[in-house]
Protein backbone atom coordinates (compact mmCIF):
# COMPACT_ATOMS: atom_id res chain seq x y z
CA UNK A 1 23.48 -13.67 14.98
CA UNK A 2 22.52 -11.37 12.22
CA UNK A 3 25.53 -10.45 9.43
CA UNK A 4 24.63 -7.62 6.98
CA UNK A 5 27.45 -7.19 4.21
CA UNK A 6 27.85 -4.91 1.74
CA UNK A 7 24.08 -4.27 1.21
CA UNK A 8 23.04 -1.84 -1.36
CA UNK A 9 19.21 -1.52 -2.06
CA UNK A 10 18.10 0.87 -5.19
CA UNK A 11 14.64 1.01 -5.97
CA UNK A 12 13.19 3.06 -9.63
CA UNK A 13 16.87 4.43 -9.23
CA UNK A 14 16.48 5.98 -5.45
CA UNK A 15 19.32 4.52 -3.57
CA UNK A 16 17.39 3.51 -0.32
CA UNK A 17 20.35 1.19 1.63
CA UNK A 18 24.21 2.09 0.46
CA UNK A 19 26.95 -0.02 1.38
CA UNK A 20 25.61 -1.33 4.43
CA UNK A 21 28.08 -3.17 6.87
CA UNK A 22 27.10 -4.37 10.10
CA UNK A 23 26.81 -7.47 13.13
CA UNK A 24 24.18 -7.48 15.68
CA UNK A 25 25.29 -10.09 18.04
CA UNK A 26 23.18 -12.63 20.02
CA UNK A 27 21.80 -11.85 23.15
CA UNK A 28 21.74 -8.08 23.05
CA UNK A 29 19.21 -5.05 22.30
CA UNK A 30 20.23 -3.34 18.91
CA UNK A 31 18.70 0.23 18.67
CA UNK A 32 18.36 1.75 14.95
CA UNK A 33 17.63 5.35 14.86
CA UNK A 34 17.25 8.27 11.99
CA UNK A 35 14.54 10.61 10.45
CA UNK A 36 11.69 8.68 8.53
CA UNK A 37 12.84 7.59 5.38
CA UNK A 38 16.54 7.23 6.20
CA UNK A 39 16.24 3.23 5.49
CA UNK A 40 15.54 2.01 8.92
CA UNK A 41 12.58 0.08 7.85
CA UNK A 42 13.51 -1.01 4.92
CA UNK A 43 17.14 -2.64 6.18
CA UNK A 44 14.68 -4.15 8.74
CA UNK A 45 12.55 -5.91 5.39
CA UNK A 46 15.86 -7.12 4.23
CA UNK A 47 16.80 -8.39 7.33
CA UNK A 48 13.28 -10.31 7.14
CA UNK A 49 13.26 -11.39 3.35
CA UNK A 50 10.41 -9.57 2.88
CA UNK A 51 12.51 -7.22 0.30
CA UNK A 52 15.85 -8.95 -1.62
CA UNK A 53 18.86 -6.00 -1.83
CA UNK A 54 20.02 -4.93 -5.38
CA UNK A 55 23.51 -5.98 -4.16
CA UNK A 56 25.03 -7.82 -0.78
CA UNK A 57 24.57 -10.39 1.82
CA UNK A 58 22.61 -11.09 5.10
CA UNK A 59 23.09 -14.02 7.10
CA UNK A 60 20.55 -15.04 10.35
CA UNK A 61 22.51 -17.92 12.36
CA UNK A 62 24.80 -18.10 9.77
CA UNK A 63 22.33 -19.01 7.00
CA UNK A 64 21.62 -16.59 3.77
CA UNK A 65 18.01 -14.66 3.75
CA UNK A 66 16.98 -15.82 0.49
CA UNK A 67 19.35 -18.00 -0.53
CA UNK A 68 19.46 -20.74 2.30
CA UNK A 69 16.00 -19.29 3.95
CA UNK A 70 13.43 -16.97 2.26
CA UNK A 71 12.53 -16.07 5.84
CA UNK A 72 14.71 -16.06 9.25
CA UNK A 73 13.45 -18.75 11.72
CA UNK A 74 12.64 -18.48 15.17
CA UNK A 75 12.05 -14.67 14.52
CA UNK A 76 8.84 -11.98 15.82
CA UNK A 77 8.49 -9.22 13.72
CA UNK A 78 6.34 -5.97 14.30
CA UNK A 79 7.49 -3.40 11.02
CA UNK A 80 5.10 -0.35 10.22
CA UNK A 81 1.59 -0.43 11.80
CA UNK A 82 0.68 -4.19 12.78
CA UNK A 83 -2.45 -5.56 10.55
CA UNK A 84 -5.03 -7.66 12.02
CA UNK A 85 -8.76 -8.89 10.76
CA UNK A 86 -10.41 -6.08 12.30
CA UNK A 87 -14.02 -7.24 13.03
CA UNK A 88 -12.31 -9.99 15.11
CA UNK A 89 -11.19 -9.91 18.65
CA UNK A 90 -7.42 -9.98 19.54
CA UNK A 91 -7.82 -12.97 21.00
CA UNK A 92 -9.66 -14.65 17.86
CA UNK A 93 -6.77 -12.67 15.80
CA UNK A 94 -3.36 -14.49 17.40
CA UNK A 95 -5.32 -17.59 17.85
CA UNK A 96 -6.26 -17.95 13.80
CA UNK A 97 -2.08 -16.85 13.37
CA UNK A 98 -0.93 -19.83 15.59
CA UNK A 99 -3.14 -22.40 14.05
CA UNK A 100 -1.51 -21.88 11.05
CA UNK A 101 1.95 -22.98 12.04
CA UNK A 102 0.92 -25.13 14.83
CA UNK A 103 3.70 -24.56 17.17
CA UNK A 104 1.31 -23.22 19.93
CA UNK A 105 -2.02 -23.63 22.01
CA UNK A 106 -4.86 -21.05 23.04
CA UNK A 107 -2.81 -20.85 26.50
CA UNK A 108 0.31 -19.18 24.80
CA UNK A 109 -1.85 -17.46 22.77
CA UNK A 110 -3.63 -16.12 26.24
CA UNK A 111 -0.08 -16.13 27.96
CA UNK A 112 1.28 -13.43 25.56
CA UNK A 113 -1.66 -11.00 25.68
CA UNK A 114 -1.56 -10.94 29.39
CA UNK A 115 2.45 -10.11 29.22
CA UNK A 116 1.71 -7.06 27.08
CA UNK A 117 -0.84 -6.16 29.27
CA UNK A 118 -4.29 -7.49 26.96
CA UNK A 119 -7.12 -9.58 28.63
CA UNK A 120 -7.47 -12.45 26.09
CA UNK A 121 -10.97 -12.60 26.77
CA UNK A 122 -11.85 -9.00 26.13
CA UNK A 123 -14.32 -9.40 22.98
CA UNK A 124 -14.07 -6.23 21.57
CA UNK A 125 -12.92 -5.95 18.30
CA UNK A 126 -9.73 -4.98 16.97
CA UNK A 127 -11.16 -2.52 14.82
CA UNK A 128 -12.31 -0.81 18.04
CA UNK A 129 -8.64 -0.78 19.86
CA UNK A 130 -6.76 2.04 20.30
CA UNK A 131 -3.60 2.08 18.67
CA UNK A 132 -1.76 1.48 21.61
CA UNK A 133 -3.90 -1.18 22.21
CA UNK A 134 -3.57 -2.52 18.34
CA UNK A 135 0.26 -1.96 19.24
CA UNK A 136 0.37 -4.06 22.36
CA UNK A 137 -1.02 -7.12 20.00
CA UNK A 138 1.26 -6.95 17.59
CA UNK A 139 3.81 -7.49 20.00
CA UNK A 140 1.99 -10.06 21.72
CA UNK A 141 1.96 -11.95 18.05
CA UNK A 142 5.65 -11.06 17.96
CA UNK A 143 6.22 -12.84 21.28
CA UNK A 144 3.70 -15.69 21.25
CA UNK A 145 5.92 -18.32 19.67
CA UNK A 146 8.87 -17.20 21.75
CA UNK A 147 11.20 -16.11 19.35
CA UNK A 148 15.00 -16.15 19.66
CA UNK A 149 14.92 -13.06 17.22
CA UNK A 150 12.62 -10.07 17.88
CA UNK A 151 12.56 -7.29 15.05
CA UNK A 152 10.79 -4.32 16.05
CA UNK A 153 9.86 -1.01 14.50
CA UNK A 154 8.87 1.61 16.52
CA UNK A 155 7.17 -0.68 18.84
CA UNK A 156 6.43 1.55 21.37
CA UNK A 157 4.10 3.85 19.06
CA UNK A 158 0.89 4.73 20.53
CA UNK A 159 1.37 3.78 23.87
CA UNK A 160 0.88 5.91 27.17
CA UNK A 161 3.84 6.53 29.70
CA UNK A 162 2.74 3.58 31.79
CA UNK A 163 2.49 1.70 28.69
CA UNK A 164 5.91 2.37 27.33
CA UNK A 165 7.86 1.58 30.94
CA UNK A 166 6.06 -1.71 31.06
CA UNK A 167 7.41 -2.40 27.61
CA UNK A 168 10.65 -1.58 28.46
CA UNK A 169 10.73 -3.91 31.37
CA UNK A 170 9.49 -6.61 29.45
CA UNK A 171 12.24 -6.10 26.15
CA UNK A 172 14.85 -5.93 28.84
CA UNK A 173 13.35 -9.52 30.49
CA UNK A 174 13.90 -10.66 26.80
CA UNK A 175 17.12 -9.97 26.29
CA UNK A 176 18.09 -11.37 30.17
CA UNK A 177 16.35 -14.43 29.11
CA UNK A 178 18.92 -14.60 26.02
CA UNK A 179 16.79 -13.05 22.91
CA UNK A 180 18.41 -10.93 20.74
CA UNK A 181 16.14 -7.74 19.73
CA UNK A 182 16.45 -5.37 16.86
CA UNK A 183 14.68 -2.08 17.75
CA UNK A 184 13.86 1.52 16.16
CA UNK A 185 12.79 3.83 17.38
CA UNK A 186 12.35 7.45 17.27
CA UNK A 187 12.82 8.23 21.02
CA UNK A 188 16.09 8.58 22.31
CA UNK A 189 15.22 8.00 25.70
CA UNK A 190 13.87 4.35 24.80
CA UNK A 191 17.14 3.76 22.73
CA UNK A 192 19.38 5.18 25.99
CA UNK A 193 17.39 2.72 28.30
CA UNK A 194 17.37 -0.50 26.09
CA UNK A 195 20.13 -0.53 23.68
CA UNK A 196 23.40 -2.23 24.16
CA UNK A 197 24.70 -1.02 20.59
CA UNK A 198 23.13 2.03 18.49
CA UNK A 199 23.12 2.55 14.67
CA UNK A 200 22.12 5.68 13.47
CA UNK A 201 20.52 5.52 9.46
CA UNK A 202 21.15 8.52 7.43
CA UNK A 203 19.92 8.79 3.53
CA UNK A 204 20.46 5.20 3.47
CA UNK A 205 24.02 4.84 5.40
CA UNK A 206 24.49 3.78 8.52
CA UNK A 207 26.81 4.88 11.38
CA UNK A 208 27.60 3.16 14.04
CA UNK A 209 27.33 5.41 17.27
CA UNK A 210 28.02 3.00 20.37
């Protein structure tokens, strides 16, 4: 599904990405781990459009992020700390996000926040969640469409024990259910549980581990 070649990424001469070779296949969980600032992030920008390498090639379903598509379809994103219009309610939040492309009504929208354990008609603002909770609803905006592609990082930030094994049941529903999921993270005890293949990032090279 996703087919990273040769990707180099330099940035006011810092090499961030070198040389970066790699296939996440369909279907599967795909953990990405390394220190902050080892590139996991920003291969996962790439991967999105939402940064164009110096150098190489990434193909989503076999067409070219920004060449063919400036943006990979079908695809729920959560990368660095989720941003929301914070004197809204979640609810209000996801709703105003699927209006825009239209693909879904206020019962999907409701649908998702109950998965990742949010009551949709909770009217507290976001600006008044806790980051877990701010956490959970950026995955419920990742999910809400229903994706084939989920990119994640570090989607399990903020939450509570409880919180984190309920995610984990849910990403490995996902991937039963035949979505393919791109995940770091910095816990190796999420990557053991979920991850059919792990990648580890290291000054901007990455290793393939398993």
């Amino acid at each position: 599904m996703i087919v990273i070649k040769n990707v180099n990424l330099t940035i006011r001469k810092t090499v961030i990405l070198h040389n970066i070779n790699v296939n996440f296949e369909r279907g599967k969980i795909h953990g990405l781990i390394g220190r902050n600032g080892n590139g996991k992030t920003m291969l996962m920008k790439c991967i999105c459009g939402f940064v164009k390498p110096s150098f190489g090639e990434i193909f989503v379903d076999g067409k070219r992020i920004g060449k063919d598509l400036d943006f990979p379809k079908n695809t729920g994103i959560i990368i660095e700390t989720p941003g929301f219009i914070p004197y809204y309610s979640g609810y209000k939040n996801l709703k105003l996000l699927a209006d825009l492309n239209g693909k879904i009504n206020a019962e999907h929208v409701r649908a998702a926040m109950t998965k990742v354990g949010l009551d949709p008609n909770l009217k507290r603002s976001v600006k008044k969640y806790s980051l877990g909770m701010r956490q959970r609803l950026g995955l419920a905006q990742a999910i809400m469409e229903d994706p084939d592609l989920l990119i994640l990082d570090e989607p399990m930030n903020g939450l509570d024990k409880d919180g984190v094994l309920d995610m984990r049941k849910y990403l490995l529903d996902l991937k039963e259910s035949g979505k393919t999921i791109l995940i770091a993270s910095h816990s190796a005890e999420d990557i053991d549980v979920l991850c059919d293949t792990v990648c580890e990032m290291d000054k901007g090279k990455l290793i393939k581990i398993r």
